[in-house]
C-alpha atoms as a PDB file:
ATOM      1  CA  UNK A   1    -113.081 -33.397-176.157  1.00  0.00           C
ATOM      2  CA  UNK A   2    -113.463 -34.879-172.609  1.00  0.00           C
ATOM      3  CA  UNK A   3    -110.468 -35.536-170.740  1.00  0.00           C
ATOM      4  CA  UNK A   4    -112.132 -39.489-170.399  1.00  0.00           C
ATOM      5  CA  UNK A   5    -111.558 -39.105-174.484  1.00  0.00           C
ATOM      6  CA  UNK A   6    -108.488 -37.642-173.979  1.00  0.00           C
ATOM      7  CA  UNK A   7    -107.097 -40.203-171.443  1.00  0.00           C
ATOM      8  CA  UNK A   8    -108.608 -42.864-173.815  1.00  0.00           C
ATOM      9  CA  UNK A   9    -106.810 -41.728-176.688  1.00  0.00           C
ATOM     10  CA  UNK A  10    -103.338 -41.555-174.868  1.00  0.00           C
ATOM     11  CA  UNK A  11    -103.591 -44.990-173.356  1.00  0.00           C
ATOM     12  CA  UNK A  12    -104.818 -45.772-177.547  1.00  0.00           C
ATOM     13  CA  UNK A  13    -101.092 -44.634-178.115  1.00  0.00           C
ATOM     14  CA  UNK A  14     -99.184 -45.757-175.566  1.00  0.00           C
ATOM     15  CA  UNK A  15    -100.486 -49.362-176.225  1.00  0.00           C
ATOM     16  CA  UNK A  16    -100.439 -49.164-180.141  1.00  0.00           C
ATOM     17  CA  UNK A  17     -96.358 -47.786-179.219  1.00  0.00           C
ATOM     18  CA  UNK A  18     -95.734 -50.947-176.899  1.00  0.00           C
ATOM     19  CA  UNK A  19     -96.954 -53.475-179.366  1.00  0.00           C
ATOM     20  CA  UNK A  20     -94.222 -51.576-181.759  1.00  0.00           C
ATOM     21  CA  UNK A  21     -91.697 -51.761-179.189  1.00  0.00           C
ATOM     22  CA  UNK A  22     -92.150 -55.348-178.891  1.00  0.00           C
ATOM     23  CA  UNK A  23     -92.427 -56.159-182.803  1.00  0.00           C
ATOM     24  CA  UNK A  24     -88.859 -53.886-183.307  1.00  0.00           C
ATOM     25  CA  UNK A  25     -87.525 -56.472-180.578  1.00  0.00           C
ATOM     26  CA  UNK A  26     -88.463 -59.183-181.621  1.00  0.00           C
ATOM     27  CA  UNK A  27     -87.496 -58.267-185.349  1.00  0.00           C
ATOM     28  CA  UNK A  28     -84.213 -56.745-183.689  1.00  0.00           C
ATOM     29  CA  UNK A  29     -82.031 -58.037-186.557  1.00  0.00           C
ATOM     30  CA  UNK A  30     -84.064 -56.482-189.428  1.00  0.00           C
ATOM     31  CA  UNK A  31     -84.376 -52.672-189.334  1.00  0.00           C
ATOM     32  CA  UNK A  32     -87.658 -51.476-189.863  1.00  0.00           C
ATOM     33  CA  UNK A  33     -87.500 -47.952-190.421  1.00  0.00           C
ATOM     34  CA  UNK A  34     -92.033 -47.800-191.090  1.00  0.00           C
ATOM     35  CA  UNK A  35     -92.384 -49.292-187.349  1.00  0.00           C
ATOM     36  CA  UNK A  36     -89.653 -46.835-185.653  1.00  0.00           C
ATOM     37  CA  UNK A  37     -91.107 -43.518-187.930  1.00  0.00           C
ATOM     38  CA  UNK A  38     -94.578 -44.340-186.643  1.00  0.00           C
ATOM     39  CA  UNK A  39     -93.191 -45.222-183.049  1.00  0.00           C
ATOM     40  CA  UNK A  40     -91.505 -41.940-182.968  1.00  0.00           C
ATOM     41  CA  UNK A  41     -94.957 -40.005-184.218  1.00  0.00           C
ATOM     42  CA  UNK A  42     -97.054 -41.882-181.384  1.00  0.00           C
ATOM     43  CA  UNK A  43     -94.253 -40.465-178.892  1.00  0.00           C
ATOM     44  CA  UNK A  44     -94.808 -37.245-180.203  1.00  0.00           C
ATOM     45  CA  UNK A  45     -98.202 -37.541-180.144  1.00  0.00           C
ATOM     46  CA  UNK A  46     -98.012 -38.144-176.238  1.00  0.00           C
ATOM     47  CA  UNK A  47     -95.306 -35.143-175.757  1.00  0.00           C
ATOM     48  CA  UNK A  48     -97.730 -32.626-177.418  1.00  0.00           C
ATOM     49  CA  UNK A  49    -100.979 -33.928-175.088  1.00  0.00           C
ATOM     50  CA  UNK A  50     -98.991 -33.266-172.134  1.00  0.00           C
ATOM     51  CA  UNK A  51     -97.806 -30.391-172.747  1.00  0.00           C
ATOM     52  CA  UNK A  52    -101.385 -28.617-173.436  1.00  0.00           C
ATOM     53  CA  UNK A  53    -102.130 -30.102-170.593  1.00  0.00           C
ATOM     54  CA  UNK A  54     -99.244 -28.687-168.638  1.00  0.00           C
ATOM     55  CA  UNK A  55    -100.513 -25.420-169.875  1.00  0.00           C
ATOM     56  CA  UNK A  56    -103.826 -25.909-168.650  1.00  0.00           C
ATOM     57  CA  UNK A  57    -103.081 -26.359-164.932  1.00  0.00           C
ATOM     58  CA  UNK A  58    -100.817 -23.131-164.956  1.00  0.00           C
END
């Protein structure tokens, strides 16, 4: 995988994580426990890219 792919697929997540920040606000009196599992997995998702890539410079 390039790291253009790779940089690609973070920003992916990062935006698809924003849009879910934004629908849990603006839902903020109805708990949506789907929206906040999947935000928490995209977050994840993010923390395990960087640290490979941590790895890779050292």
């Amino acid at each position: 995988m390039s790291k253009e792919t790779k940089v690609n697929d973070i920003s992916k997540i990062l935006e698809d994580s924003r849009q879910m920040v934004r629908n849990i606000m603006g839902d903020s009196y109805e708990y949506n426990e789907e929206s906040l599992s999947k935000l928490e997995e995209n977050f994840q998702k993010v923390k395990n890219f960087l640290e490979v890539e941590k790895k890779k410079k050292y």
